[in-house]
C-alpha atoms as a PDB file:
ATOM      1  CA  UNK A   1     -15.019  54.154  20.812  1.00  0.00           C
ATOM      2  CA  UNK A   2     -15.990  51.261  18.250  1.00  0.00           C
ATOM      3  CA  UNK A   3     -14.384  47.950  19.268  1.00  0.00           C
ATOM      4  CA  UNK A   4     -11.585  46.660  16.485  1.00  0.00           C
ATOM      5  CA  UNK A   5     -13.098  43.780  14.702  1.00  0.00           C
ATOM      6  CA  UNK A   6     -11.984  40.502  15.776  1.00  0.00           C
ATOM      7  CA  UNK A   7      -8.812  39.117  14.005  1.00  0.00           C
ATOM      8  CA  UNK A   8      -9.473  36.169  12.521  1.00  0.00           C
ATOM      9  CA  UNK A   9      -6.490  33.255  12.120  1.00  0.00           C
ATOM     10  CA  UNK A  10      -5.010  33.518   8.622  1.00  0.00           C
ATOM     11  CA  UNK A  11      -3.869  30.066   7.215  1.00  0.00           C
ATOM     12  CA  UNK A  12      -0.363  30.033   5.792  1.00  0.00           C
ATOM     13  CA  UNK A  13       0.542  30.108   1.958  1.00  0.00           C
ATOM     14  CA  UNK A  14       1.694  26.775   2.234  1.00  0.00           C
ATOM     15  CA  UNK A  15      -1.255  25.338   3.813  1.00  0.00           C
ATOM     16  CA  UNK A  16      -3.721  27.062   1.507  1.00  0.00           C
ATOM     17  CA  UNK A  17      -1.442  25.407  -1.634  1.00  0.00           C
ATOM     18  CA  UNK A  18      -1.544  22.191  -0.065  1.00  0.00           C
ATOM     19  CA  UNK A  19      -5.641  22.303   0.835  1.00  0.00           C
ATOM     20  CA  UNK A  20      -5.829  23.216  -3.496  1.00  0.00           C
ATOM     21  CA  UNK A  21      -3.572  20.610  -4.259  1.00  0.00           C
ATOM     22  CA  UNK A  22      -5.487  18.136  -2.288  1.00  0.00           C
ATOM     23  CA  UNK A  23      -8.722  18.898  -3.547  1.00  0.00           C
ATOM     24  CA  UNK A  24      -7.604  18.849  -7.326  1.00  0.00           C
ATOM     25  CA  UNK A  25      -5.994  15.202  -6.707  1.00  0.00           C
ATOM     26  CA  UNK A  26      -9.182  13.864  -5.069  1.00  0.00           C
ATOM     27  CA  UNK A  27     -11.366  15.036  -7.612  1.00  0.00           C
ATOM     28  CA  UNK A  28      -8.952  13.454  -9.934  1.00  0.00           C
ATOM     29  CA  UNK A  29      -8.233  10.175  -8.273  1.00  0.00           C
ATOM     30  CA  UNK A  30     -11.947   9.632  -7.743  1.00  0.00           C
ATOM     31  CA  UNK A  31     -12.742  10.587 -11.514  1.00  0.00           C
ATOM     32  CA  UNK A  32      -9.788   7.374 -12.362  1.00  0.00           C
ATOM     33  CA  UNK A  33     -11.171   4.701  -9.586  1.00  0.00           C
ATOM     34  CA  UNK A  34     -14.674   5.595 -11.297  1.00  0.00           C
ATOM     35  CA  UNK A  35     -13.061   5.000 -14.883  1.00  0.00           C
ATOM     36  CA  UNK A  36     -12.098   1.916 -14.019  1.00  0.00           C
ATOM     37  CA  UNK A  37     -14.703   0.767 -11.964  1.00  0.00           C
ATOM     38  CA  UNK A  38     -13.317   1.228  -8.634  1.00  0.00           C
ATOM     39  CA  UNK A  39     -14.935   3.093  -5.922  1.00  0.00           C
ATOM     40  CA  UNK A  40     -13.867   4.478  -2.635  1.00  0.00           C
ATOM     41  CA  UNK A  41     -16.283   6.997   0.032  1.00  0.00           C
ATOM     42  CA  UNK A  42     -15.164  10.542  -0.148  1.00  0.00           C
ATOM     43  CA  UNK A  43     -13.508  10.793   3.012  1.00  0.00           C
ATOM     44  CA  UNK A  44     -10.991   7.882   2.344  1.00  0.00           C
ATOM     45  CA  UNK A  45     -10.276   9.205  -1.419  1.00  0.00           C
ATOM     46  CA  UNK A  46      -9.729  12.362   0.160  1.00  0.00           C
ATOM     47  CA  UNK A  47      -7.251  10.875   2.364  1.00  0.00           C
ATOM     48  CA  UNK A  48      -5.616   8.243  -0.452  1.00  0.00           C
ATOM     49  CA  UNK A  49      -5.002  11.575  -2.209  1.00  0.00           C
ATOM     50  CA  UNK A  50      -3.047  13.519   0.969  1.00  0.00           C
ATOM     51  CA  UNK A  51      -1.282  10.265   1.203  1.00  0.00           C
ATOM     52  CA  UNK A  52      -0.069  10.370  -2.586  1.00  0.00           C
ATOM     53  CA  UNK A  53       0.809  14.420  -1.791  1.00  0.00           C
ATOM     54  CA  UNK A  54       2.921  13.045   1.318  1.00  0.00           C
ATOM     55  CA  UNK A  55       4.735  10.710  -1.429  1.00  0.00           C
ATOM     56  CA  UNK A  56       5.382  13.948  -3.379  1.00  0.00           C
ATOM     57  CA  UNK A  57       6.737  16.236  -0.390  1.00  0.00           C
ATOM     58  CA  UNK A  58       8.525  13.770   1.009  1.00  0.00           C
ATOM     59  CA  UNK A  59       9.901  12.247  -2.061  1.00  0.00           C
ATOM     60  CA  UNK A  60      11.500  15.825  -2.494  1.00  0.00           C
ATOM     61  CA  UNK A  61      14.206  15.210   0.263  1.00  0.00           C
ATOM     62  CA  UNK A  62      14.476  11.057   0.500  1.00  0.00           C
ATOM     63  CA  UNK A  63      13.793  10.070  -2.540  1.00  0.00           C
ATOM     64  CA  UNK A  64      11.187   7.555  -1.670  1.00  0.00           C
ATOM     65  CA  UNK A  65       9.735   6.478  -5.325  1.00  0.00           C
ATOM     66  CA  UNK A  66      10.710   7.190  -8.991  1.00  0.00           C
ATOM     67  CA  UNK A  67       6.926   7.797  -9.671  1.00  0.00           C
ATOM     68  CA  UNK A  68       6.413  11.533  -9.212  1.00  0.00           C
ATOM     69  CA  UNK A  69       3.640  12.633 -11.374  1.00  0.00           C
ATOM     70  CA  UNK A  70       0.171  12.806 -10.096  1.00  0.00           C
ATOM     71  CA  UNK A  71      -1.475  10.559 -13.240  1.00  0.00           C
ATOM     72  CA  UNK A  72       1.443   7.550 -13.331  1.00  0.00           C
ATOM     73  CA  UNK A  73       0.661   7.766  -9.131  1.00  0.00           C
ATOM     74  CA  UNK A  74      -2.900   6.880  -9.230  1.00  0.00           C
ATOM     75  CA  UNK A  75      -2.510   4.829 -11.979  1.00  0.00           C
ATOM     76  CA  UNK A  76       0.411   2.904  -9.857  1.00  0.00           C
ATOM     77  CA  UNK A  77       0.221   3.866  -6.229  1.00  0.00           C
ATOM     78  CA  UNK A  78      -3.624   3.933  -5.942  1.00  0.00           C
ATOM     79  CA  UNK A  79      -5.201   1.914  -8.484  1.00  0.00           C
ATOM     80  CA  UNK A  80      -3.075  -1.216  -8.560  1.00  0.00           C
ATOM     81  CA  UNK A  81      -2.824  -1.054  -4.582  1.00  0.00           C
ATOM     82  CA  UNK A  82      -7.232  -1.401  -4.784  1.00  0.00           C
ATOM     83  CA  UNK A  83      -7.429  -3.776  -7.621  1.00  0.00           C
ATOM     84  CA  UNK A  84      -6.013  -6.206  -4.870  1.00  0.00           C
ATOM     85  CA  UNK A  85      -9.111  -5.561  -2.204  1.00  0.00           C
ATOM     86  CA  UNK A  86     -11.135  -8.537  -3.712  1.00  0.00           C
ATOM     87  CA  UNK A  87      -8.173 -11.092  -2.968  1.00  0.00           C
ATOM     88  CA  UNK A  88      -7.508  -9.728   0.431  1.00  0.00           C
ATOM     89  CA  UNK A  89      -8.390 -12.715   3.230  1.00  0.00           C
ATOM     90  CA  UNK A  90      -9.097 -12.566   6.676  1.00  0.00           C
ATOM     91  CA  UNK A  91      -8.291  -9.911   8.981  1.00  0.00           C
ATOM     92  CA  UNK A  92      -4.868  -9.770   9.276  1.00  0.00           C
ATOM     93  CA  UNK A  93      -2.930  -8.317   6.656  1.00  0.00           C
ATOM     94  CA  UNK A  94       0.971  -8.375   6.273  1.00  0.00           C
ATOM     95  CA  UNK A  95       2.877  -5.321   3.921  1.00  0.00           C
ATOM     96  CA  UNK A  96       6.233  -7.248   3.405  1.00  0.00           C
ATOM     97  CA  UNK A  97       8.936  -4.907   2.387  1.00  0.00           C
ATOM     98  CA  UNK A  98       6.242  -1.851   2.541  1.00  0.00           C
ATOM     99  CA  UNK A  99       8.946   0.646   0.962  1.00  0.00           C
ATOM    100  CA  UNK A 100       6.362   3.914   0.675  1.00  0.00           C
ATOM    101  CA  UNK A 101       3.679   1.988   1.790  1.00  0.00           C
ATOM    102  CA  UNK A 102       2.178   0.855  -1.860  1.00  0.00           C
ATOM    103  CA  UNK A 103       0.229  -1.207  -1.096  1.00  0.00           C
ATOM    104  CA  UNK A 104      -0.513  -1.273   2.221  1.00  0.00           C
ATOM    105  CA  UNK A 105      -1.392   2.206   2.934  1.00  0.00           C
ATOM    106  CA  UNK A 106      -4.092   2.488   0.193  1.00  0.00           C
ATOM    107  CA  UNK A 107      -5.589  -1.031   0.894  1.00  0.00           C
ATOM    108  CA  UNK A 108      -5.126   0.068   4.673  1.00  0.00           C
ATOM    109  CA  UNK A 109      -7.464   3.416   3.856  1.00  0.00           C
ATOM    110  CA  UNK A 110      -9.756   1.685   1.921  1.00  0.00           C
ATOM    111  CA  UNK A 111     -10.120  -1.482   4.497  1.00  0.00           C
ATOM    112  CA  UNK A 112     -10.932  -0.370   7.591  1.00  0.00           C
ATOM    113  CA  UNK A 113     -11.885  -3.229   9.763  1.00  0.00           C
ATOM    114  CA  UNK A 114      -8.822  -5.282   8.741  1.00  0.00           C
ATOM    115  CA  UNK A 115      -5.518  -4.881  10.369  1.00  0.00           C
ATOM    116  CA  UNK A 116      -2.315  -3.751   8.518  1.00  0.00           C
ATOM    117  CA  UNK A 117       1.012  -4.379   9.456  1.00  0.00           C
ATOM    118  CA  UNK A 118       3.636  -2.651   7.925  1.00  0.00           C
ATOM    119  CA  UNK A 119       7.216  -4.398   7.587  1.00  0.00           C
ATOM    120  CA  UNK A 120       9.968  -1.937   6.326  1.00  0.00           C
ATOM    121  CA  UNK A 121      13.733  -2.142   6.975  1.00  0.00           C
ATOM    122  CA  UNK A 122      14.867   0.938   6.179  1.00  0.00           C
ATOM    123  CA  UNK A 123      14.994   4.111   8.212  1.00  0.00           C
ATOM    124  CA  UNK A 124      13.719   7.014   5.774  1.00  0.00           C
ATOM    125  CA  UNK A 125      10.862   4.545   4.737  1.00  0.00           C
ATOM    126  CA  UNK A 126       9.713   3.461   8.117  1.00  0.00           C
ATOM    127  CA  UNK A 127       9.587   6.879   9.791  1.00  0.00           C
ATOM    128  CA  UNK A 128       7.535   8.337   6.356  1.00  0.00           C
ATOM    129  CA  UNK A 129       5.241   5.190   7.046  1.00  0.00           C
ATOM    130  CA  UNK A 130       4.864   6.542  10.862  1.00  0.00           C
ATOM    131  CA  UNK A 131       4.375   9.903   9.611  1.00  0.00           C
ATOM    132  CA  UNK A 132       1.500   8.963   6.984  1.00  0.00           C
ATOM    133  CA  UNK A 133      -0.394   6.534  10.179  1.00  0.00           C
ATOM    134  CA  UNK A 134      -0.452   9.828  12.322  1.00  0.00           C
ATOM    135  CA  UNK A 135      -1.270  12.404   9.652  1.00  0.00           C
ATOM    136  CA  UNK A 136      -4.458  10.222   8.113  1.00  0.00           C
ATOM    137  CA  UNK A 137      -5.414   8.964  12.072  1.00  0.00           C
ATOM    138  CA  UNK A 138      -4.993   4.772  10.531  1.00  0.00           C
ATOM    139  CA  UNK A 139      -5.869   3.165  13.193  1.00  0.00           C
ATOM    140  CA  UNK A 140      -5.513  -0.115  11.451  1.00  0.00           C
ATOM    141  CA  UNK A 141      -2.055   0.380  10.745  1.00  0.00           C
ATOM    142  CA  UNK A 142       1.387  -0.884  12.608  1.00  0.00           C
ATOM    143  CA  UNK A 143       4.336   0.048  11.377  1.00  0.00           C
ATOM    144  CA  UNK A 144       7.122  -2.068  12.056  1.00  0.00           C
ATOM    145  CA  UNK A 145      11.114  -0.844  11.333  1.00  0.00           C
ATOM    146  CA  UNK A 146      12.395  -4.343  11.100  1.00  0.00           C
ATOM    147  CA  UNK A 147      13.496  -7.008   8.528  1.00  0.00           C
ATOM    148  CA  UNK A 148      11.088  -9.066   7.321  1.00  0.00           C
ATOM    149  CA  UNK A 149      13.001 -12.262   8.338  1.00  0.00           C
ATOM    150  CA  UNK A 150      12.981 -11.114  12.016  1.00  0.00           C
ATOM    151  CA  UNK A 151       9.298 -11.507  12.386  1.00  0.00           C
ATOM    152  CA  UNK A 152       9.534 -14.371  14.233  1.00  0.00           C
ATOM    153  CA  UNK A 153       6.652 -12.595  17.527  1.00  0.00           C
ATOM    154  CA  UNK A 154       4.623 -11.438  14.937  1.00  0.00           C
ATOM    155  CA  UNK A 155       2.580 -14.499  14.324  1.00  0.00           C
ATOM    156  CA  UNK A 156       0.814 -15.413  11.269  1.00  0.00           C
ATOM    157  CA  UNK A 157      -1.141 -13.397   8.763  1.00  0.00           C
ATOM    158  CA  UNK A 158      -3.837 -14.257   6.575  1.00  0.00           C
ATOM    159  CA  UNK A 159      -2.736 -12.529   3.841  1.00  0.00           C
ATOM    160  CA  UNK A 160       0.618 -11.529   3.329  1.00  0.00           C
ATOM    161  CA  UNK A 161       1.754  -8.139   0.311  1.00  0.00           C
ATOM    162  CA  UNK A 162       4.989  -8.301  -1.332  1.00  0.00           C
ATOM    163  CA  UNK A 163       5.773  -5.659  -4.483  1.00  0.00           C
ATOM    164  CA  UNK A 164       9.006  -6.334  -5.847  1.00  0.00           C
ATOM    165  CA  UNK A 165      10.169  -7.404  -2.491  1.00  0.00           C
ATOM    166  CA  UNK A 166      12.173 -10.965  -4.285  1.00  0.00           C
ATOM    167  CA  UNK A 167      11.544 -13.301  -6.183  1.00  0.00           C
ATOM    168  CA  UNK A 168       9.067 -16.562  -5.175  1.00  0.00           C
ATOM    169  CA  UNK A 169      11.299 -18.686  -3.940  1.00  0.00           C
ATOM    170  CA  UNK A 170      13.460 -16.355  -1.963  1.00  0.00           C
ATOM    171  CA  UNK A 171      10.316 -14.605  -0.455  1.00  0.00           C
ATOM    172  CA  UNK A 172       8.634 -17.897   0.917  1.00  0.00           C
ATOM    173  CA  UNK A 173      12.465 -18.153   2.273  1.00  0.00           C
ATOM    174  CA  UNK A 174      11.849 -14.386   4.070  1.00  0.00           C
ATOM    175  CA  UNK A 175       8.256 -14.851   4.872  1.00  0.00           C
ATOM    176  CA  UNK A 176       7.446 -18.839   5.539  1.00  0.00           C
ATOM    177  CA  UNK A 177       7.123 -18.132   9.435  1.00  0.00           C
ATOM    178  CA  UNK A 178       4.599 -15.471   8.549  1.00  0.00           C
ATOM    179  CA  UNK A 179       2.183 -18.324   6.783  1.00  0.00           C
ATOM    180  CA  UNK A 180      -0.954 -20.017   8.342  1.00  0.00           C
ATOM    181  CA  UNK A 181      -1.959 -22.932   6.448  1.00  0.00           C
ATOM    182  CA  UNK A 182      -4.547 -20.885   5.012  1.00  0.00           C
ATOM    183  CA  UNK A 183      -2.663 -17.644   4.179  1.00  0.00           C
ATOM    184  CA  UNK A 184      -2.373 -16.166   0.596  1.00  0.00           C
ATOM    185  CA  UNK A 185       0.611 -14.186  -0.356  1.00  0.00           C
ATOM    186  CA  UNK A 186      -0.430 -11.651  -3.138  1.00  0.00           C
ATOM    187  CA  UNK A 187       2.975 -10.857  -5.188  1.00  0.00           C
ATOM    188  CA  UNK A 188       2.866  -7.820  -7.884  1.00  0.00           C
ATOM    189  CA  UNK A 189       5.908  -8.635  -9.966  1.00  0.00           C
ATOM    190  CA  UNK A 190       5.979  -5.254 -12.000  1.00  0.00           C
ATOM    191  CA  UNK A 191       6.662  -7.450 -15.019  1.00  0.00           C
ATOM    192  CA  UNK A 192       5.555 -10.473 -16.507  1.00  0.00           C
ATOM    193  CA  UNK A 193       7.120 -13.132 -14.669  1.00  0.00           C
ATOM    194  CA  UNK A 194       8.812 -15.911 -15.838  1.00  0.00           C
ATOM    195  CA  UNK A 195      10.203 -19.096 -14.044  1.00  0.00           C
ATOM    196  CA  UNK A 196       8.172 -18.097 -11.133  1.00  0.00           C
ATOM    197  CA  UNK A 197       7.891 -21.939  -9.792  1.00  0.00           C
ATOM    198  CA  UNK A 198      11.470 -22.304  -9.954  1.00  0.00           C
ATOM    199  CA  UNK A 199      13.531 -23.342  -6.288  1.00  0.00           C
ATOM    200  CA  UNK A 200       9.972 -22.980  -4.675  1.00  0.00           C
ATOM    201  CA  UNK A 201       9.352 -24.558  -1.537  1.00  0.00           C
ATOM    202  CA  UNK A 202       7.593 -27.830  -2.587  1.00  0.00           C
ATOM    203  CA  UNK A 203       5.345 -27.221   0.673  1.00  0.00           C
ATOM    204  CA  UNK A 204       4.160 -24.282  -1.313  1.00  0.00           C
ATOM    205  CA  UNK A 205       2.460 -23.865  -5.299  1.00  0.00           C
ATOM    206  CA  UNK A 206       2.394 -20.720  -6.974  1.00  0.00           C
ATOM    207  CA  UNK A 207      -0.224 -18.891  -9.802  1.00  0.00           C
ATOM    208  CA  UNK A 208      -0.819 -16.178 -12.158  1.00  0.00           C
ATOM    209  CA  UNK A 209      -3.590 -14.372 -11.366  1.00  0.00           C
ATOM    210  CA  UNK A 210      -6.015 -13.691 -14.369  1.00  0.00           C
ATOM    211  CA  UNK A 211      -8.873 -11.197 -15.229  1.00  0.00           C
ATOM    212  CA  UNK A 212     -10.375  -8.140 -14.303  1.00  0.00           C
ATOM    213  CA  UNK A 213      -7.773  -7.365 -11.154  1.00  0.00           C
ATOM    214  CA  UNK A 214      -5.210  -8.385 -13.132  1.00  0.00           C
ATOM    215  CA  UNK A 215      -6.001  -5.917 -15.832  1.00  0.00           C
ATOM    216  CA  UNK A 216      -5.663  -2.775 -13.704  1.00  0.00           C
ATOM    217  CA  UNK A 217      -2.068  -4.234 -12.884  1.00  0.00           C
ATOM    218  CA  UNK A 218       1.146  -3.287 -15.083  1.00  0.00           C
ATOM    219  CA  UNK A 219       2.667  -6.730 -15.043  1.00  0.00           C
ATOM    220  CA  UNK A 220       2.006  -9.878 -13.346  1.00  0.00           C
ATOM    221  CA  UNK A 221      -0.130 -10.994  -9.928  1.00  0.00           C
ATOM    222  CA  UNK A 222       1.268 -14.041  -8.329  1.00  0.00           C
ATOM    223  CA  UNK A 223      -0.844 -16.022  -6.037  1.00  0.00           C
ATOM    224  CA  UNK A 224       1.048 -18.302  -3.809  1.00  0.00           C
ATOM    225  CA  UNK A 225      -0.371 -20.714  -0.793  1.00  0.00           C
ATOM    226  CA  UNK A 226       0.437 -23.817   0.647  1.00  0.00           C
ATOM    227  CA  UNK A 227      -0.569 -26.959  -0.841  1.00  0.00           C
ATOM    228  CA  UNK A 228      -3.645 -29.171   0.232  1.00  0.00           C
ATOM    229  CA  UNK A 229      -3.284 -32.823   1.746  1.00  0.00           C
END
């Protein structure tokens, strides 16, 4: 009697949809980062692109972005996040008001062998931030569910993310116990800012930043650090 061929496992509909959708995003993402002179290794586009699909699916049920298309995404989620890699310092790295993760889960993919900590006070966004650090393996990545202001056992960071978290003055007030002498706070406003110096922390000074990174970035890039002498 001939033996019954071996079943083999059959994936699911779903999964099959979502291996497609992946692979049509990475090609596309890594076609953009090339366009504008960006560049990642295959493996970490590939996973920069299943973290923009875990926006998408998630965003279904908790609304975690008004960006939902796949173009306006990379243009906003990915390639402003990387335009920020050459003014990362040190190895310590501080997402302040992390929302989705933009941009400390692309930055985090991209940058290996520096540290990311993730600061998010809000439920929905902090367990999506968990669920994106165990789907993509980020080793570099802690998540923390906690105000930024609370920080006070965190220590310092070298470089400190805030994207539309507040405005200067009000984030050195949230984040001033997070700052080594040496740290640099990178601040996407989304717009071009205006006033930015104003009720600033005189122990602090505040920039624009200008050229190529800035171009990839729709609005303004604040620099702030503490003064010298």
């Amino acid at each position: 009697m001939p033996k019954r061929p071996t079943e083999r496992p059959t994936e699911r509909p779903t999964e099959r949809r979502a291996e497609r959708s992946t692979l049509r995003l990475t090609g596309r993402l890594t076609e953009r980062l090339a366009e504008v002179g960006l560049t990642l290794g295959p493996d970490a586009a590939e996973a920069l692109a299943r973290y923009l699909g875990e926006i998408r699916r998630w965003n279904r049920v908790h609304n975690l972005t008004a960006i939902t298309d796949s173009e306006t995404m990379i243009r906003r989620h990915a390639i402003e996040s990387l335009a920020l890699r050459p003014l990362l310092a040190g190895r310590r790295v501080a997402d302040a008001g992390s929302g989705a993760g933009v941009p400390g889960i692309p930055l985090a993919i991209a940058e290996p062998d520096r540290r990311f900590t993730l600061i998010e006070s809000r439920g929905k966004r902090a367990a999506f931030l968990r669920h994106v650090q165990g789907v993509l393996g980020l080793v570099n990545v802690d998540v923390q569910h906690r105000r930024v202001e609370s920080m006070n056992d965190a220590g310092t960071f070298d470089t400190i993310l805030a994207r539309a978290l507040a405005p200067p003055a009000e984030l050195l007030r949230l984040t001033a116990h997070l700052c080594a002498p040496d740290t640099v706070m990178l601040v996407p406003t989304g717009e071009q800012a205006a006033g930015e110096s104003e009720g600033l922390d005189d122990r602090f000074e505040v920039r624009r930043a200008e050229g190529a990174t800035t171009d990839l970035i729709d609005g303004s890039l604040l620099i702030i650090t503490r003064k010298r002498g």
